[in-house]
PDB file of N, CA and C in Angstrom:
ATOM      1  N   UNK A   1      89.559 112.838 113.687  1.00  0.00           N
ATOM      2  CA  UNK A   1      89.555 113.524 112.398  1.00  0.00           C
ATOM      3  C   UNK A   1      90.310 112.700 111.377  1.00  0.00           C
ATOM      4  N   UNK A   2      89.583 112.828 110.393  1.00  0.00           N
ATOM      5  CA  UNK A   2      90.310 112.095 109.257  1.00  0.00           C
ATOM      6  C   UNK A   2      91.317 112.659 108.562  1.00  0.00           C
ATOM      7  N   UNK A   3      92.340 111.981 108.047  1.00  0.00           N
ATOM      8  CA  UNK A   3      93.750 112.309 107.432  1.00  0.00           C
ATOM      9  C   UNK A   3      93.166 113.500 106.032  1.00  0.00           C
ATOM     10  N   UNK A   4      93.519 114.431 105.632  1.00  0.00           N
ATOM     11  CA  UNK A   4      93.415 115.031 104.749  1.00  0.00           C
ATOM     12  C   UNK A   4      94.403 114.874 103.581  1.00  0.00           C
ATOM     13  N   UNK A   5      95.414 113.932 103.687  1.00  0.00           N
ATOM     14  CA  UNK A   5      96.319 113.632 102.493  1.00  0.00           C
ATOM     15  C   UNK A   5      95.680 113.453 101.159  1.00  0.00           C
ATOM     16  N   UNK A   6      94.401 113.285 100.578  1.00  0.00           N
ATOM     17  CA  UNK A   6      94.252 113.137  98.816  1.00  0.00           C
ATOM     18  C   UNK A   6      94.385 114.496  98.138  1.00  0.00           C
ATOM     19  N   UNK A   7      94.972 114.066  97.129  1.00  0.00           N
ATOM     20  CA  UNK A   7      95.190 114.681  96.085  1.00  0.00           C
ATOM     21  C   UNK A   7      94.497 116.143  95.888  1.00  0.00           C
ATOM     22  N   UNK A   8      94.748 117.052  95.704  1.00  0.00           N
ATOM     23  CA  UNK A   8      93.666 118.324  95.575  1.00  0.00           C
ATOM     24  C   UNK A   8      93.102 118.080  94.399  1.00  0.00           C
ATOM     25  N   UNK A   9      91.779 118.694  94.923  1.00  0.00           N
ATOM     26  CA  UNK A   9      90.530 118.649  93.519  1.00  0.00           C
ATOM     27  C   UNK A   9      90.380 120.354  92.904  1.00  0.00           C
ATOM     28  N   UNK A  10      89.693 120.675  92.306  1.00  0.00           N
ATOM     29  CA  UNK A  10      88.958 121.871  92.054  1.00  0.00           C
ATOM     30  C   UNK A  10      87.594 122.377  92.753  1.00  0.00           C
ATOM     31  N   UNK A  11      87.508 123.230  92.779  1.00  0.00           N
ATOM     32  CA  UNK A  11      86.492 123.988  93.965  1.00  0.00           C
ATOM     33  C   UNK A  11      85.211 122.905  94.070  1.00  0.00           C
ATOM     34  N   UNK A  12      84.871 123.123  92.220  1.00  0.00           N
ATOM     35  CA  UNK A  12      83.820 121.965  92.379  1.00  0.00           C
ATOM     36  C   UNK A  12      84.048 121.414  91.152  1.00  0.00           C
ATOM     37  N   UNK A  13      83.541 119.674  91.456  1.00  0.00           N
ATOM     38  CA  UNK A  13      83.901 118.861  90.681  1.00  0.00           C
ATOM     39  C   UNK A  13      82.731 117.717  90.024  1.00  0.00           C
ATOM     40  N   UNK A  14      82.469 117.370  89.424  1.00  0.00           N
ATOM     41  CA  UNK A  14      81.699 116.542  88.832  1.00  0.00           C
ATOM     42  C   UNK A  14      81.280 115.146  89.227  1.00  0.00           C
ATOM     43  N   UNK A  15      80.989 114.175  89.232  1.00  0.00           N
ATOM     44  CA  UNK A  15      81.045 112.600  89.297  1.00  0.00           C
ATOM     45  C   UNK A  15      82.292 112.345  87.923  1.00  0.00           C
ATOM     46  N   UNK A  16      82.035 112.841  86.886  1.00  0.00           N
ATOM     47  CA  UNK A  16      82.528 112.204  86.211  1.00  0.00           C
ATOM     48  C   UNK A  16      84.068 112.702  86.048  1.00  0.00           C
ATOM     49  N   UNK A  17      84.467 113.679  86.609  1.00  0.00           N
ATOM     50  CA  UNK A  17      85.447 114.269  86.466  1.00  0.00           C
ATOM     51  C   UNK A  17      86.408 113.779  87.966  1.00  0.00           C
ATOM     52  N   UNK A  18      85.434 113.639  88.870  1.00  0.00           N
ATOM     53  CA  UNK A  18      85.571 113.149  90.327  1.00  0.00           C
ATOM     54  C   UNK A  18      86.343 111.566  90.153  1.00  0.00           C
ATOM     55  N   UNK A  19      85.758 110.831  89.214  1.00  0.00           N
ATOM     56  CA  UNK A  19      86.319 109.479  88.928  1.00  0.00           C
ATOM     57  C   UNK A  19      87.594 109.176  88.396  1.00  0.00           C
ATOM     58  N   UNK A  20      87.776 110.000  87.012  1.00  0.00           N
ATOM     59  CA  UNK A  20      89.091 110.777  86.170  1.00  0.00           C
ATOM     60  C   UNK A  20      90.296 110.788  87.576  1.00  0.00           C
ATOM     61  N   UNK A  21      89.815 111.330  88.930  1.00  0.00           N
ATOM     62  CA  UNK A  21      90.867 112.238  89.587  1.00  0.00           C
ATOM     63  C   UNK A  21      91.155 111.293  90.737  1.00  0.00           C
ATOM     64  N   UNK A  22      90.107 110.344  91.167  1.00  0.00           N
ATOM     65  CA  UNK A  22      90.402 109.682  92.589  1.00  0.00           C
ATOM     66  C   UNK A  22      91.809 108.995  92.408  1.00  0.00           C
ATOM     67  N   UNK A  23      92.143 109.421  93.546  1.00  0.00           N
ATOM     68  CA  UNK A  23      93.507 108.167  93.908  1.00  0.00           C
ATOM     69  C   UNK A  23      93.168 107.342  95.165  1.00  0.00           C
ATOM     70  N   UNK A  24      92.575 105.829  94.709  1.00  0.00           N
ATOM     71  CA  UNK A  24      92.205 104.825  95.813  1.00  0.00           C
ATOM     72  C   UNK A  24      93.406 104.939  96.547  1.00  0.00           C
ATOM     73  N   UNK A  25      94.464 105.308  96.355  1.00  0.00           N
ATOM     74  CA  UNK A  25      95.381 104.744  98.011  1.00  0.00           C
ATOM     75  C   UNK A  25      95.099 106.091  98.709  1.00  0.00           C
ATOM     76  N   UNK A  26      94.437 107.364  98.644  1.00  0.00           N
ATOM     77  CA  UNK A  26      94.270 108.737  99.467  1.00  0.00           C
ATOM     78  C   UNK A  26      93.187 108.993  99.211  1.00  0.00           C
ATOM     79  N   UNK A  27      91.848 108.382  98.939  1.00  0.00           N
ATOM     80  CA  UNK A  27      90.875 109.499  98.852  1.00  0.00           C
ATOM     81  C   UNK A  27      90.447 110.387  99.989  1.00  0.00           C
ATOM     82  N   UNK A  28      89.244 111.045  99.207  1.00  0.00           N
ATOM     83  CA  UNK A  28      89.220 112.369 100.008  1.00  0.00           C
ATOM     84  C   UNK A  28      88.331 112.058 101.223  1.00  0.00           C
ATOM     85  N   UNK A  29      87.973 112.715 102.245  1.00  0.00           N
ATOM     86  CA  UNK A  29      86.838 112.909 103.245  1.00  0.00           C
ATOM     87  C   UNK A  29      86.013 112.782 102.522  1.00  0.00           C
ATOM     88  N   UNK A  30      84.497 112.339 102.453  1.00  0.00           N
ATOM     89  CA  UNK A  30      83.454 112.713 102.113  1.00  0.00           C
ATOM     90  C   UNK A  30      82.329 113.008 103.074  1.00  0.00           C
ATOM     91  N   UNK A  31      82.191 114.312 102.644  1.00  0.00           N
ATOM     92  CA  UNK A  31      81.093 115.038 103.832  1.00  0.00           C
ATOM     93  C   UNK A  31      79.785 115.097 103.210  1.00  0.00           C
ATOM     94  N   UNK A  32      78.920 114.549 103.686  1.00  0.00           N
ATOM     95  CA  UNK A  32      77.202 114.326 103.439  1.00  0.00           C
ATOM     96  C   UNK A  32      76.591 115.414 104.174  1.00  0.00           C
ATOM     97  N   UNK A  33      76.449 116.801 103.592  1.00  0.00           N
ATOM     98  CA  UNK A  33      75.816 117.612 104.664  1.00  0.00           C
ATOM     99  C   UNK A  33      74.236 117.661 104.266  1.00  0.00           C
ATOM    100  N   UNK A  34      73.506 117.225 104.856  1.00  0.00           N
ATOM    101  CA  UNK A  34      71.847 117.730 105.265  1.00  0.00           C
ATOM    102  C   UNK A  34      71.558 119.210 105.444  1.00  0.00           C
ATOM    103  N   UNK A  35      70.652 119.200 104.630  1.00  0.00           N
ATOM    104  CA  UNK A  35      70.036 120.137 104.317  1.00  0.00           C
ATOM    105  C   UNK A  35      68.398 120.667 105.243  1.00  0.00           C
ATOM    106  N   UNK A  36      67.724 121.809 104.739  1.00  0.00           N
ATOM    107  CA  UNK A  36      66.432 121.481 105.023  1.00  0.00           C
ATOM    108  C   UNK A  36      66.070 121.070 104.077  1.00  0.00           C
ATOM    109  N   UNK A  37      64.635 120.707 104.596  1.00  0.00           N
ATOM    110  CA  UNK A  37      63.692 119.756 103.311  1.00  0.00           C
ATOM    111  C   UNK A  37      64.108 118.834 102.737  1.00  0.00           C
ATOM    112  N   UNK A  38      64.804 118.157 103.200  1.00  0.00           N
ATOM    113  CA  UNK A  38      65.582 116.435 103.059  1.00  0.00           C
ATOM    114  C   UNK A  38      66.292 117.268 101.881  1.00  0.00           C
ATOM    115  N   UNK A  39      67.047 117.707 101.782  1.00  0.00           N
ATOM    116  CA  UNK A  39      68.173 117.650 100.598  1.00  0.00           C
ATOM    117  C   UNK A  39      69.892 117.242 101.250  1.00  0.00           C
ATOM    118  N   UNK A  40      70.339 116.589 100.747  1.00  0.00           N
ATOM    119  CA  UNK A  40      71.897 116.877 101.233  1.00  0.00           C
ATOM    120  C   UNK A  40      73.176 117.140  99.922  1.00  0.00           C
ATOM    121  N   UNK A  41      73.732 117.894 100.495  1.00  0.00           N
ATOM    122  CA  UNK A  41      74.942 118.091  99.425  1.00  0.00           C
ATOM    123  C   UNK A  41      76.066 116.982  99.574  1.00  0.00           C
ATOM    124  N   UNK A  42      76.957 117.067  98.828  1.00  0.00           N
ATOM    125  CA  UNK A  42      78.279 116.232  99.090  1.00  0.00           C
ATOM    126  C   UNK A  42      79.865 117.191  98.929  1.00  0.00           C
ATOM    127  N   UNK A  43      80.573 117.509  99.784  1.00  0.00           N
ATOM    128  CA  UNK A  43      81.458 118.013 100.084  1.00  0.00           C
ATOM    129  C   UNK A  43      82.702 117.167 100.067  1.00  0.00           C
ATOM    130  N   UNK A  44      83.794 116.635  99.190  1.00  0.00           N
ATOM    131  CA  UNK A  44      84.950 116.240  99.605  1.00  0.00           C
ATOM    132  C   UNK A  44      86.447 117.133 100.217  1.00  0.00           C
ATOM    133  N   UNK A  45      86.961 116.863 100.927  1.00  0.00           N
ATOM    134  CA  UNK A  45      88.151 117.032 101.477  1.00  0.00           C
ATOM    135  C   UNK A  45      89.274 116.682 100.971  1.00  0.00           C
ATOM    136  N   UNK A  46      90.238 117.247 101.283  1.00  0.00           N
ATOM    137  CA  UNK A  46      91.472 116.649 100.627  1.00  0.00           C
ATOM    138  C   UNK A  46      92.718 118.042 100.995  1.00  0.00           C
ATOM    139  N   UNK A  47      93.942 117.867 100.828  1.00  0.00           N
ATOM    140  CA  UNK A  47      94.685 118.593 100.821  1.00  0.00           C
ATOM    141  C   UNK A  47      94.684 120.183 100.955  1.00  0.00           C
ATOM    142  N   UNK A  48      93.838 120.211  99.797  1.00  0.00           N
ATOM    143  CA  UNK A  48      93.785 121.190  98.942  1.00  0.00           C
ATOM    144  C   UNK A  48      93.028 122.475  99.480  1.00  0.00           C
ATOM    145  N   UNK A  49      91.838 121.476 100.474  1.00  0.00           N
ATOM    146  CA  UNK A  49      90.608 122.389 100.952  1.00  0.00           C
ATOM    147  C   UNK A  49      89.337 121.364 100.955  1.00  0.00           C
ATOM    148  N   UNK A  50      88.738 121.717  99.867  1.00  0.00           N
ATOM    149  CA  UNK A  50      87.283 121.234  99.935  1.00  0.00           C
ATOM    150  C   UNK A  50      87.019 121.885  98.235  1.00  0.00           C
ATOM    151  N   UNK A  51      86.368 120.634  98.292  1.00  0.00           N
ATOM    152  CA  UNK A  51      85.278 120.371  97.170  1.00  0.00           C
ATOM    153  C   UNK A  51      84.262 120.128  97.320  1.00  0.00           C
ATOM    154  N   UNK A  52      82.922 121.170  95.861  1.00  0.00           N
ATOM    155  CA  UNK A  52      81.516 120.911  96.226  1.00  0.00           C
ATOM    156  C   UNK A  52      81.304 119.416  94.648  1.00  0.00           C
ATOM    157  N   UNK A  53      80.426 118.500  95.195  1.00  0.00           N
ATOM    158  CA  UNK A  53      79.730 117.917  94.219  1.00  0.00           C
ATOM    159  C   UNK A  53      78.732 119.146  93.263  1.00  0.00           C
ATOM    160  N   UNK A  54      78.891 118.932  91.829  1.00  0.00           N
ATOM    161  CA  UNK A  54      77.962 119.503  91.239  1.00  0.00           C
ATOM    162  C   UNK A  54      77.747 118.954  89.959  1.00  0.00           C
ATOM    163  N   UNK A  55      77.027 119.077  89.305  1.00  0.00           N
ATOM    164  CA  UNK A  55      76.438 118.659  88.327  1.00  0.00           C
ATOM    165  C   UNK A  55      77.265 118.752  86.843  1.00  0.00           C
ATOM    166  N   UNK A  56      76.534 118.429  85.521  1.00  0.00           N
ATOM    167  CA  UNK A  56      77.545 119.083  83.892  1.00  0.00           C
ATOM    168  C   UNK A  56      77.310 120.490  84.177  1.00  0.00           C
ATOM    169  N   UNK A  57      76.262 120.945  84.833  1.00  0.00           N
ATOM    170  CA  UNK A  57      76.003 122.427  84.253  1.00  0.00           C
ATOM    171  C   UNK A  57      76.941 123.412  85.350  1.00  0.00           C
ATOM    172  N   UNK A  58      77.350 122.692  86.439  1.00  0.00           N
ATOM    173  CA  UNK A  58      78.224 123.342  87.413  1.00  0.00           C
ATOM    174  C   UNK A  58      76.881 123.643  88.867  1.00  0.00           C
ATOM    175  N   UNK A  59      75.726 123.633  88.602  1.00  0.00           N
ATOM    176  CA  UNK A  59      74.925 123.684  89.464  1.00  0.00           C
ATOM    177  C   UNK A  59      75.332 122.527  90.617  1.00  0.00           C
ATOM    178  N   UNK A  60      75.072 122.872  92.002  1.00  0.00           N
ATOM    179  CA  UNK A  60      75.352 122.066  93.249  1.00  0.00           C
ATOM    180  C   UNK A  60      74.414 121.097  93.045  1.00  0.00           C
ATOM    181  N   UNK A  61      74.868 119.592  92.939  1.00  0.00           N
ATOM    182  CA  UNK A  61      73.935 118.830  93.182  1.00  0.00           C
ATOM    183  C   UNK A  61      73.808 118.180  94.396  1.00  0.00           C
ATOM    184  N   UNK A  62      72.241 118.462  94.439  1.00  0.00           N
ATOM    185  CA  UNK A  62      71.337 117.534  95.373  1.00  0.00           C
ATOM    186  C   UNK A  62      70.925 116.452  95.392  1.00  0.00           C
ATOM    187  N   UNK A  63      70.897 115.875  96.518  1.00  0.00           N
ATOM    188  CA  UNK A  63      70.495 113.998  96.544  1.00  0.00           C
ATOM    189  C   UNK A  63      69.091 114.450  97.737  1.00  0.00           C
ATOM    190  N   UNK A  64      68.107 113.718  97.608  1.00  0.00           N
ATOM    191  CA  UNK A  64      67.142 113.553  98.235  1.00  0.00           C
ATOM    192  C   UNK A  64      66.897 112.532  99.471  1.00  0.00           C
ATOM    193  N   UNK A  65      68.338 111.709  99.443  1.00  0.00           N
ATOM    194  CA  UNK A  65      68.415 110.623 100.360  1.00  0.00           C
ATOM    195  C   UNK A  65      70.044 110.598 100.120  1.00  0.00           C
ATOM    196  N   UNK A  66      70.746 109.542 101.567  1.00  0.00           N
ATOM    197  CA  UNK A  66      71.434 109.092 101.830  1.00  0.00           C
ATOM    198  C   UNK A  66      71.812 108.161 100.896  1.00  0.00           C
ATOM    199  N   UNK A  67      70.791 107.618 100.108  1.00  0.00           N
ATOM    200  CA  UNK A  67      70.711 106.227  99.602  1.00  0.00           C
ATOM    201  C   UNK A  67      71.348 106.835  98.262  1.00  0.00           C
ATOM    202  N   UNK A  68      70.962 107.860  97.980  1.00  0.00           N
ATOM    203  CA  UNK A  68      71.538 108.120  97.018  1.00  0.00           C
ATOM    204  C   UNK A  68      72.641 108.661  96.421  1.00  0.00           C
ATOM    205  N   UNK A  69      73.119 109.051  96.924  1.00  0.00           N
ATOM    206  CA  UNK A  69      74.459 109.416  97.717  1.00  0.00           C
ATOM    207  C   UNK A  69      75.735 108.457  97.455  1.00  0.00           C
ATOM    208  N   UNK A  70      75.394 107.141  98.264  1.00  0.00           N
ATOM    209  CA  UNK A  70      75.800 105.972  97.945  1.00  0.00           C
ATOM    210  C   UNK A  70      75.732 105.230  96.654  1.00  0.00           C
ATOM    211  N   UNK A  71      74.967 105.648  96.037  1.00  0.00           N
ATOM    212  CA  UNK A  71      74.616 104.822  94.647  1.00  0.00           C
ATOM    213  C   UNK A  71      75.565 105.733  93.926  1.00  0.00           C
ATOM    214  N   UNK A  72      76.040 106.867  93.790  1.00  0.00           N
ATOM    215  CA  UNK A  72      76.450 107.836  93.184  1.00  0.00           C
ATOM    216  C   UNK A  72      78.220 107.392  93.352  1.00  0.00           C
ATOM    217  N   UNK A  73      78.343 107.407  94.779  1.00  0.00           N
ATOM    218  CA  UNK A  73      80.042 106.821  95.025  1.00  0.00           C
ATOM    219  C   UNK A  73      80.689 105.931  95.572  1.00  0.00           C
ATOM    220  N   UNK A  74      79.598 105.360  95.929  1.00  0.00           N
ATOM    221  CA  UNK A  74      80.138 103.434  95.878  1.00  0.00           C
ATOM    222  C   UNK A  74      80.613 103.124  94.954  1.00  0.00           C
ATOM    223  N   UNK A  75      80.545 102.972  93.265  1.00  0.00           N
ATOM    224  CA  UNK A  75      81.105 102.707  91.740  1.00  0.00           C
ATOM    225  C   UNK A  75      82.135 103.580  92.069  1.00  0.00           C
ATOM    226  N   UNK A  76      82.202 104.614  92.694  1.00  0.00           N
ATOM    227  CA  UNK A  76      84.056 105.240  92.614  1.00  0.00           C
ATOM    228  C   UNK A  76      84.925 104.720  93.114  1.00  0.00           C
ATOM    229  N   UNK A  77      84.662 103.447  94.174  1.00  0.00           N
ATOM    230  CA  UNK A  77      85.336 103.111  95.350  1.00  0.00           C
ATOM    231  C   UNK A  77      85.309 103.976  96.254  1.00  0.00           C
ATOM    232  N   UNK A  78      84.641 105.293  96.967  1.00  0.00           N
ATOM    233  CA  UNK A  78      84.503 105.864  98.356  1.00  0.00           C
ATOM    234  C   UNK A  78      83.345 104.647  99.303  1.00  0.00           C
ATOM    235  N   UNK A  79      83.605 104.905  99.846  1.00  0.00           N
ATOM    236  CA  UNK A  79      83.036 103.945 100.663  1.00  0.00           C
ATOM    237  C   UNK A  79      82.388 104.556 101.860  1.00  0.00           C
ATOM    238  N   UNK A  80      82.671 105.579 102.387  1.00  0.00           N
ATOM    239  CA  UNK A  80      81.911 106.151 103.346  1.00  0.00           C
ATOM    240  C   UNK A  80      82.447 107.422 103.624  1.00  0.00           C
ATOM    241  N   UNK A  81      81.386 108.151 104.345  1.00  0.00           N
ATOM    242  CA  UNK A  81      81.226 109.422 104.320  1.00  0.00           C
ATOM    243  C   UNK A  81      81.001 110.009 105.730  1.00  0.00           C
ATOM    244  N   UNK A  82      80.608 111.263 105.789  1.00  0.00           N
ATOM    245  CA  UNK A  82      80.645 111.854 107.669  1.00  0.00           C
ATOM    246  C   UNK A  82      79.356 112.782 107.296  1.00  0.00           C
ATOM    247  N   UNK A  83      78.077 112.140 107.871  1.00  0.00           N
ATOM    248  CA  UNK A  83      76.494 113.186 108.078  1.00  0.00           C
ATOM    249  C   UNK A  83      76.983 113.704 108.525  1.00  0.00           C
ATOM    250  N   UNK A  84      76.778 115.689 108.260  1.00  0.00           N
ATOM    251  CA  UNK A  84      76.605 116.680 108.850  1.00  0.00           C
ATOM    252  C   UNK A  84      75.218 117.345 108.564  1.00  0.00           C
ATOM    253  N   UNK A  85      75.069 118.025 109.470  1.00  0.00           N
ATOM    254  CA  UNK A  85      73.876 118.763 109.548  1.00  0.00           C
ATOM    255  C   UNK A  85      73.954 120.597 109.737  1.00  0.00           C
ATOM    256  N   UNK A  86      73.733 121.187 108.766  1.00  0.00           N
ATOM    257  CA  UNK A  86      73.554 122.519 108.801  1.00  0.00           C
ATOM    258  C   UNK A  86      72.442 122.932 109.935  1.00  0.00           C
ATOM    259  N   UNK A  87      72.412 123.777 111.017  1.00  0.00           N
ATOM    260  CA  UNK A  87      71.542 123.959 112.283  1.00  0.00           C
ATOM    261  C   UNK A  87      71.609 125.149 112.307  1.00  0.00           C
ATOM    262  N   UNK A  88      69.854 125.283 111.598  1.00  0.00           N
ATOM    263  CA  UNK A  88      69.347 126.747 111.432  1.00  0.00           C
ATOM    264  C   UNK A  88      68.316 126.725 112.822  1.00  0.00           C
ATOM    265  N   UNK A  89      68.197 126.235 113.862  1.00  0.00           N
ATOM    266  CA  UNK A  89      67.124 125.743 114.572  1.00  0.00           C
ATOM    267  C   UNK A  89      67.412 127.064 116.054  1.00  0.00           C
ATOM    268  N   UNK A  90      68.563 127.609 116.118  1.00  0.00           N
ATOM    269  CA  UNK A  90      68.482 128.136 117.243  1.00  0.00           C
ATOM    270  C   UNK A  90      68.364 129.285 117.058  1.00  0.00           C
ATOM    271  N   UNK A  91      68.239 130.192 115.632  1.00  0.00           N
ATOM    272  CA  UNK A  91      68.024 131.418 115.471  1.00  0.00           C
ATOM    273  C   UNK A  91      66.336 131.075 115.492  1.00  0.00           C
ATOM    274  N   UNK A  92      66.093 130.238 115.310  1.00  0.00           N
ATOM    275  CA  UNK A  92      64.425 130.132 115.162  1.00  0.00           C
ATOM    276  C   UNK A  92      63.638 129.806 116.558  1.00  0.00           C
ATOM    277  N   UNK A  93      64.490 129.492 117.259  1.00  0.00           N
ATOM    278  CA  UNK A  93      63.773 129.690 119.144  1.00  0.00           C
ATOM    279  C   UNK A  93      64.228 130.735 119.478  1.00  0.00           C
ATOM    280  N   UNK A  94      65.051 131.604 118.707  1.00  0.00           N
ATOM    281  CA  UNK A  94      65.602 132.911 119.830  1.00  0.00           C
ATOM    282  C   UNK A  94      67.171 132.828 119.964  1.00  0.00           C
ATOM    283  N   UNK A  95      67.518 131.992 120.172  1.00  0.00           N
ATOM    284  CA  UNK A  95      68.681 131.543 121.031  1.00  0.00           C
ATOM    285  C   UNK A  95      69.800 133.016 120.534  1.00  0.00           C
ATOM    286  N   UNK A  96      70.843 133.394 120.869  1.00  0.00           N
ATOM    287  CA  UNK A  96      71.848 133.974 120.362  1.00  0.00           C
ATOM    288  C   UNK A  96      72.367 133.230 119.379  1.00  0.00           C
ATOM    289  N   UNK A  97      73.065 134.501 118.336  1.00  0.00           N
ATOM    290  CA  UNK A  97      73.927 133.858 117.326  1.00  0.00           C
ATOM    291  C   UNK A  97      75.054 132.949 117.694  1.00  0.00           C
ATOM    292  N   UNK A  98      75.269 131.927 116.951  1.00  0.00           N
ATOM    293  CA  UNK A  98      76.686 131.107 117.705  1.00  0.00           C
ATOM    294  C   UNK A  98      77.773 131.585 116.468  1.00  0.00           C
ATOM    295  N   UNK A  99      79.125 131.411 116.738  1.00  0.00           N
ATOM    296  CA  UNK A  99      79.677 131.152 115.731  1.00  0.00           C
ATOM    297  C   UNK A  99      80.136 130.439 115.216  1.00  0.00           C
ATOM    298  N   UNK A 100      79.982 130.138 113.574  1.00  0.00           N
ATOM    299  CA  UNK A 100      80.179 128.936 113.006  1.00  0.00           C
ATOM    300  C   UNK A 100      81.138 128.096 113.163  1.00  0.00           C
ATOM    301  N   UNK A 101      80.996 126.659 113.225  1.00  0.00           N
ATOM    302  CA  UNK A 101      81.376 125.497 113.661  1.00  0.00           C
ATOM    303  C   UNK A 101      82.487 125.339 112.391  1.00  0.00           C
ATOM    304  N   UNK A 102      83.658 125.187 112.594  1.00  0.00           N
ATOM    305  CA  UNK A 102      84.866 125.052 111.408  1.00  0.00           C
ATOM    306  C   UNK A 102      85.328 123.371 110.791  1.00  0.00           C
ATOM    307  N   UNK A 103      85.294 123.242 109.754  1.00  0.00           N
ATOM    308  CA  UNK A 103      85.317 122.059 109.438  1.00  0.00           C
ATOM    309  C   UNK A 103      85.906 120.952 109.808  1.00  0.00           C
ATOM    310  N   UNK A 104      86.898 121.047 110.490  1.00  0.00           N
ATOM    311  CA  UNK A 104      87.551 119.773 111.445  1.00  0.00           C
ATOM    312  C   UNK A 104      86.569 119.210 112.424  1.00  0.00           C
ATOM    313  N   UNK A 105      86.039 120.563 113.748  1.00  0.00           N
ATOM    314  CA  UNK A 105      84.950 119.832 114.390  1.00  0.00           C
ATOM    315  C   UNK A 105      83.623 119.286 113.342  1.00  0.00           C
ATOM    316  N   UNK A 106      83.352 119.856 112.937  1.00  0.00           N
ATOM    317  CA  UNK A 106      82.141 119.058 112.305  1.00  0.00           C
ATOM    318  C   UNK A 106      82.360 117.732 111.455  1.00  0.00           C
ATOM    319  N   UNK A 107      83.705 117.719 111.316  1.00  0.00           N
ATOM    320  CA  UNK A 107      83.798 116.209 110.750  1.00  0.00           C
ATOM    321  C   UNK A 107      83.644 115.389 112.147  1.00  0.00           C
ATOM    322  N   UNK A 108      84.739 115.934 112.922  1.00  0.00           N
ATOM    323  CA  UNK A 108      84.829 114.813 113.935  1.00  0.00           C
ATOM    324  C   UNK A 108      83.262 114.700 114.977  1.00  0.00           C
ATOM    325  N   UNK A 109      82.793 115.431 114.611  1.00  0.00           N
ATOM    326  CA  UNK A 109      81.165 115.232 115.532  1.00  0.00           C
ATOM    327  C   UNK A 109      79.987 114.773 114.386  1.00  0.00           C
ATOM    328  N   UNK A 110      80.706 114.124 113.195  1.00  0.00           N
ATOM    329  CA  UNK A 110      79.355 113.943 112.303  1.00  0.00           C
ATOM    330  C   UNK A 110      79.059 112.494 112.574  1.00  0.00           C
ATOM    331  N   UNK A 111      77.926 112.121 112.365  1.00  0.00           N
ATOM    332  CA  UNK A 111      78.016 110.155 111.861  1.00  0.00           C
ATOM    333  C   UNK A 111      78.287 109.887 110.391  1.00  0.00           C
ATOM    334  N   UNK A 112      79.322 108.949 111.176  1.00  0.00           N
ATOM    335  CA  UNK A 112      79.607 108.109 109.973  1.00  0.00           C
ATOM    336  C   UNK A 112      78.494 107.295 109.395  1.00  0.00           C
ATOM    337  N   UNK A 113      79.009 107.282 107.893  1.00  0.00           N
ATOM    338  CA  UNK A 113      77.716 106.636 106.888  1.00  0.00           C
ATOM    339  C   UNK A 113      78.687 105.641 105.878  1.00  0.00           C
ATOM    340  N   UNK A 114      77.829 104.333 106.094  1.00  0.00           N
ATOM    341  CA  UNK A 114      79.174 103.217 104.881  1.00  0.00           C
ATOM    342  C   UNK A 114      78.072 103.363 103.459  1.00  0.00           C
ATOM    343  N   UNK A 115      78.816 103.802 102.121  1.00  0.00           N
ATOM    344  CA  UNK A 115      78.426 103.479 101.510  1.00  0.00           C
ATOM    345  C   UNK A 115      78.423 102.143 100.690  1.00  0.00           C
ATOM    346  N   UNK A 116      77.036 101.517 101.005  1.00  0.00           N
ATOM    347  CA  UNK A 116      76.646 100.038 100.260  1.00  0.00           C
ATOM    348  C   UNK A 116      75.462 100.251  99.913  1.00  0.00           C
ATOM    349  N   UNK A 117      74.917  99.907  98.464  1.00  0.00           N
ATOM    350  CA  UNK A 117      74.187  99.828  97.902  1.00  0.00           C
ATOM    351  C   UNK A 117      73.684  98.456  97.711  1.00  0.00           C
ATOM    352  N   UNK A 118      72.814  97.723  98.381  1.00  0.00           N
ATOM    353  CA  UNK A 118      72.713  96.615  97.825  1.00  0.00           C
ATOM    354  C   UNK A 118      72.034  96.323  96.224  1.00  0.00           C
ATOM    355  N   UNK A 119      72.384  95.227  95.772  1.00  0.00           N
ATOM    356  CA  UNK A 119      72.375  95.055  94.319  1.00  0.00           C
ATOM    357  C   UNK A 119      70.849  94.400  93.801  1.00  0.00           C
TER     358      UNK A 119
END
């Protein structure tokens, strides 16, 4: 599990407001969670709790790829992030309800992702 020492953010935060706030010697976790229908959100960590990526209008923004993702916070200096996957798949065979997976394990069971954009 990764260190949670950066700085606290606000619930949800912007790119551009996100840049304003980073401190390169602590940034935050960055969690890439997958979606259905190829969408993924971006979730940072930090002290404080958790932060959602969202847009000017405050709407959650969506990336359609990984790739993009990276293009978005590579220019911040984050550099990599932890795929998670939301798993709606076992209410849909039947299976029993589980109960939800708490954010420490799901960091430490996600893949890691380096963000590089080549130029």
């Amino acid at each position: 599990m990764m260190p949670l020492n950066a700085p606290a953010l606000p619930d949800q935060v912007t790119l551009e407001a996100l840049a304003k706030r980073l401190d390169p010697a602590s940034p935050p976790a960055v969690e890439v969670q997958g979606l259905d229908m190829g969408y993924y959100l971006v979730r940072l960590h930090h002290a404080g709790g958790d932060s959602l990526l969202v847009d000017e209008h405050g709407e959650t923004r969506r990336f359609t790829g990984t790739q993009w993702v990276s293009r978005a916070l590579a220019p911040l200096g984050l550099t990599h992030g932890i795929l998670t996957w939301a798993d709606v798949t076992d209410e849909m065979v039947g299976l029993p309800e589980s109960p939800p997976v708490d954010t420490a394990t799901r960091l430490a069971h996600g893949t890691r992702l380096a963000f590089m954009t080549p130029g």
